[in-house]
Protein backbone atom coordinates (compact mmCIF):
# COMPACT_ATOMS: atom_id res chain seq x y z
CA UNK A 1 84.10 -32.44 -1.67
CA UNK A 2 82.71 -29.10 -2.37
CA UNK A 3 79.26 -30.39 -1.11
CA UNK A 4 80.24 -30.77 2.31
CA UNK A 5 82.13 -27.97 2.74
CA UNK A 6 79.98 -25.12 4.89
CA UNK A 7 81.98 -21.95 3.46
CA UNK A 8 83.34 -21.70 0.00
CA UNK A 9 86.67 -19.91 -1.12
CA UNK A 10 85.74 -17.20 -3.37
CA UNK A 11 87.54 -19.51 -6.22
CA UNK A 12 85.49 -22.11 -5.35
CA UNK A 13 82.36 -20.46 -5.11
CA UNK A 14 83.16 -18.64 -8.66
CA UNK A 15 83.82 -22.15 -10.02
CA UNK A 16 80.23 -23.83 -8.75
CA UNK A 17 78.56 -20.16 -10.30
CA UNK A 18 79.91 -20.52 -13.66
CA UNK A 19 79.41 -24.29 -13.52
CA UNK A 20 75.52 -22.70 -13.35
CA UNK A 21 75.71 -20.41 -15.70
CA UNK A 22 76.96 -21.69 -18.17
CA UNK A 23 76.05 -25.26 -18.57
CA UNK A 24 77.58 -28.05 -20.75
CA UNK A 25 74.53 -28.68 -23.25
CA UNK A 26 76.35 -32.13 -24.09
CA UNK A 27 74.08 -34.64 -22.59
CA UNK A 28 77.60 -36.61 -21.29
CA UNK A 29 78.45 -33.48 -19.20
CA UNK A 30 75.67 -32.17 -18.27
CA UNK A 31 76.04 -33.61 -14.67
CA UNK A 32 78.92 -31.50 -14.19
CA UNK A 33 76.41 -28.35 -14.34
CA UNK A 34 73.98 -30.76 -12.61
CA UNK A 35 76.09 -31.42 -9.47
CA UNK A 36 76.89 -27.37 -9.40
CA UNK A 37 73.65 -26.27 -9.34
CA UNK A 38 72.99 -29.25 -6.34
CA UNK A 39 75.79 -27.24 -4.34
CA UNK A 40 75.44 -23.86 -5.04
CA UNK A 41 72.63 -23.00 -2.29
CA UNK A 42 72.52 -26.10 0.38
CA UNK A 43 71.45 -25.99 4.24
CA UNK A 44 75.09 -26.38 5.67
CA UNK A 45 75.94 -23.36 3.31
CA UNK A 46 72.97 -21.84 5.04
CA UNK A 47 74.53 -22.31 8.39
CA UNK A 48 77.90 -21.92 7.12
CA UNK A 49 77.43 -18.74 5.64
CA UNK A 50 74.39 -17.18 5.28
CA UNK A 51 75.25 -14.28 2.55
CA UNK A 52 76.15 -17.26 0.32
CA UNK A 53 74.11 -19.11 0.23
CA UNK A 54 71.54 -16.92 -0.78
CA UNK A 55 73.88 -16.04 -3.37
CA UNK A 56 73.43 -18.91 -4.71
CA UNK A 57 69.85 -19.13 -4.16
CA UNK A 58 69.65 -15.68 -6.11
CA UNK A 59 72.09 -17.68 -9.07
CA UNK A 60 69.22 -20.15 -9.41
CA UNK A 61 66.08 -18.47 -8.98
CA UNK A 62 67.82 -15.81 -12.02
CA UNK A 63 69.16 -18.70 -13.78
CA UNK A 64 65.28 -20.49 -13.89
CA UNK A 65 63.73 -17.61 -15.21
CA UNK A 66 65.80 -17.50 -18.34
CA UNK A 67 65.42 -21.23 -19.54
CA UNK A 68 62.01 -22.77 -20.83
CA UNK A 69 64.64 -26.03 -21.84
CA UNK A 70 63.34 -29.12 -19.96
CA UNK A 71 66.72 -30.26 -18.57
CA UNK A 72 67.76 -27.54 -17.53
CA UNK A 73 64.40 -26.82 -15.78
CA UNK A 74 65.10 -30.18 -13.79
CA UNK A 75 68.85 -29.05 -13.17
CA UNK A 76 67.90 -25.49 -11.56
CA UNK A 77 64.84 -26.70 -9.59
CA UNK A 78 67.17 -29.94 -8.45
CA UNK A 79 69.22 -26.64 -6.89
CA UNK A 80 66.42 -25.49 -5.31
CA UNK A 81 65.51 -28.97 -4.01
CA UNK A 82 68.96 -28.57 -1.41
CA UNK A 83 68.02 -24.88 -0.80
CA UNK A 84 64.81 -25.17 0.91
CA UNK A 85 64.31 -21.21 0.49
CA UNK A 86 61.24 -20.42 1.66
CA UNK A 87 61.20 -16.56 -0.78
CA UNK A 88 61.20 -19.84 -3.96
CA UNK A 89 57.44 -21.06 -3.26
CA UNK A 90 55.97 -18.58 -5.56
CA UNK A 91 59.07 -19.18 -8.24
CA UNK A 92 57.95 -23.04 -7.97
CA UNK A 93 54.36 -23.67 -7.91
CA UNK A 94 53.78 -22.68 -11.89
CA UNK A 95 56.49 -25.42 -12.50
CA UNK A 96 54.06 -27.89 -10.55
CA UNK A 97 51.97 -27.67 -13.50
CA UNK A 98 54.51 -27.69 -16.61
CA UNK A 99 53.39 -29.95 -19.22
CA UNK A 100 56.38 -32.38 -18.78
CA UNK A 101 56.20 -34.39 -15.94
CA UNK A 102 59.82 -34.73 -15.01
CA UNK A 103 59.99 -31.00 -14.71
CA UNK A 104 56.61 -31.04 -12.81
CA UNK A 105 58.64 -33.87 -10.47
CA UNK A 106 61.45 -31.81 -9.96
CA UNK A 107 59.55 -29.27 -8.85
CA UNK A 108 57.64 -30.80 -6.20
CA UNK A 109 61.21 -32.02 -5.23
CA UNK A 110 61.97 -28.22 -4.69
CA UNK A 111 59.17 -27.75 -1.94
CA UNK A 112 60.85 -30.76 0.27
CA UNK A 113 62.96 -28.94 2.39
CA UNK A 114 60.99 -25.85 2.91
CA UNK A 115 59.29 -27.59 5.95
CA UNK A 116 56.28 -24.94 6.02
CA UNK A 117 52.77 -24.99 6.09
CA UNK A 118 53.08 -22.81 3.09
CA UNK A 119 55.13 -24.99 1.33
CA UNK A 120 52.58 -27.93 2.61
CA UNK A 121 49.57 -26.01 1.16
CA UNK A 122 51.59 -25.60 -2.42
CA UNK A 123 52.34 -29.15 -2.30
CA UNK A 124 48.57 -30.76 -1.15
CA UNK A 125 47.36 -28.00 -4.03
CA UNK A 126 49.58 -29.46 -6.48
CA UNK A 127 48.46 -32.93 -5.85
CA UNK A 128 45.19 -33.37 -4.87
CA UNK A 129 43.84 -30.52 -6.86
CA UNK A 130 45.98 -30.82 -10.16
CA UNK A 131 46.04 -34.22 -9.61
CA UNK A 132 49.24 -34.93 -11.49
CA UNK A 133 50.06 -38.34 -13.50
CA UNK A 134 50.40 -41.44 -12.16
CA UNK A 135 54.37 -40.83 -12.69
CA UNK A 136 54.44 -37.72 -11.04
CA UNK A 137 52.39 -39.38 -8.37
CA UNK A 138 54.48 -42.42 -8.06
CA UNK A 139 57.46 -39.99 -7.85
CA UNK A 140 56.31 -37.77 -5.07
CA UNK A 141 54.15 -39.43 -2.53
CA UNK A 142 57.18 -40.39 -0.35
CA UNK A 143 57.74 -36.52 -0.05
CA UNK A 144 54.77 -36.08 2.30
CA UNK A 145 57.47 -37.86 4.87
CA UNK A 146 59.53 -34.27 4.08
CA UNK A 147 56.41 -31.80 4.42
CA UNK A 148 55.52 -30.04 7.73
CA UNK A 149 51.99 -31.38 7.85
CA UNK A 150 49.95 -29.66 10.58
CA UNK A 151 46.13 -30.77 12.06
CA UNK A 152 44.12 -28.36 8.98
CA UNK A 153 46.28 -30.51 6.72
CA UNK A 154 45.11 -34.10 7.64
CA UNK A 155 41.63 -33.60 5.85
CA UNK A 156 43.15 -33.00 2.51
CA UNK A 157 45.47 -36.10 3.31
CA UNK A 158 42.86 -38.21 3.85
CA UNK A 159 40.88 -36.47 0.42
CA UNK A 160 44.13 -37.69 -1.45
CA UNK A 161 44.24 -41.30 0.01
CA UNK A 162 40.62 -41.73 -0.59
CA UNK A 163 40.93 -40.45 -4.39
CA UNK A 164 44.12 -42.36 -5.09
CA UNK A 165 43.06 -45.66 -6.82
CA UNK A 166 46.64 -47.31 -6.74
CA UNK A 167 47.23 -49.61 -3.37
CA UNK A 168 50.85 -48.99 -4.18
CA UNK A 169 50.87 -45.83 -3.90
CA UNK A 170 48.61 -45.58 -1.07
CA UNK A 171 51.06 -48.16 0.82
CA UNK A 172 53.98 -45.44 -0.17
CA UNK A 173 52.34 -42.64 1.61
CA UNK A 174 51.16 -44.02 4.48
CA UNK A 175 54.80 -44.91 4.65
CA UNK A 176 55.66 -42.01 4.77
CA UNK A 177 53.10 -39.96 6.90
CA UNK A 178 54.15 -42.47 9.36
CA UNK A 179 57.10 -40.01 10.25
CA UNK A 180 54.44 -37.51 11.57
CA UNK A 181 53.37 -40.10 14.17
């Protein structure tokens, strides 16, 4: 219920914040930190209330720079993922790169609803030039449906669907480039 709501009480706001804070490291509650860290920073908090949500974007962006633990990587970035904070591109794009892939997932989850050409760039550097895993791959081509592609972006589109060797996943992103007409 929390998640739809575009203004927090203080008492509920100070509930989702500790919820982020202090995680349960018990892999059975875990989502309860999880789903926190999902709410703390969304859009309709954005339009809700502004001030908080970038409270909460502060909570995560201070709360990422003090774990190196894989899950909780993936929990903070997931955050981040609803935020869509544009001031979080720098904060993101070493995670791009981490040596495990679900964290490297996560975080080009986390550039989805930036909708910039920024964020764009980040994301066609992360893939095309890092070229990432086929699971990271397989997990993140239906995000170019989510990036704000512009006309200097298309050549490094096409670069990627010429380089990628598997039909499948070539299907899945012209899927979802066909949002962008």
């Amino acid at each position: 219920e929390l998640g739809m709501q575009s203004v927090l009480t203080p008492a509920a706001e100070a509930a989702l914040f500790e919820l982020v804070r202090q995680p349960n490291p018990s892999v059975h509650l875990r989502l309860l930190s999880e789903q926190a860290a999902h709410l703390v920073a969304t859009q309709v908090r954005k339009e809700g209330d502004k001030a908080q949500y970038e409270r909460g974007v502060a909570l995560l962006v201070t709360e990422l720079a003090k774990t190196g633990e894989v899950w909780r990587l993936r929990q903070l970035l997931g955050g981040l993922q609803n935020a869509g904070s544009p001031r979080t591109l720098t904060l993101i794009e070493p995670y791009l790169n981490h040596s495990h892939p679900w964290v490297q997932v996560a975080a080009f989850r986390a550039l989805r609803l930036n909708r910039s050409a920024e964020a764009t760039d980040v994301f066609l550097d992360a893939l095309i030039d890092r070229w990432p895993s086929w699971k990271v791959r397989t997990d993140v081509v239906h995000l170019f449906r989510e990036m704000a592609l512009t006309a200097d972006h298309l050549p490094r589109v096409a670069a990627y669907l010429e380089r990628e060797p598997k039909r499948t996943l070539i299907a899945d992103a012209l899927t979802a480039l066909s949002v962008h007409g």
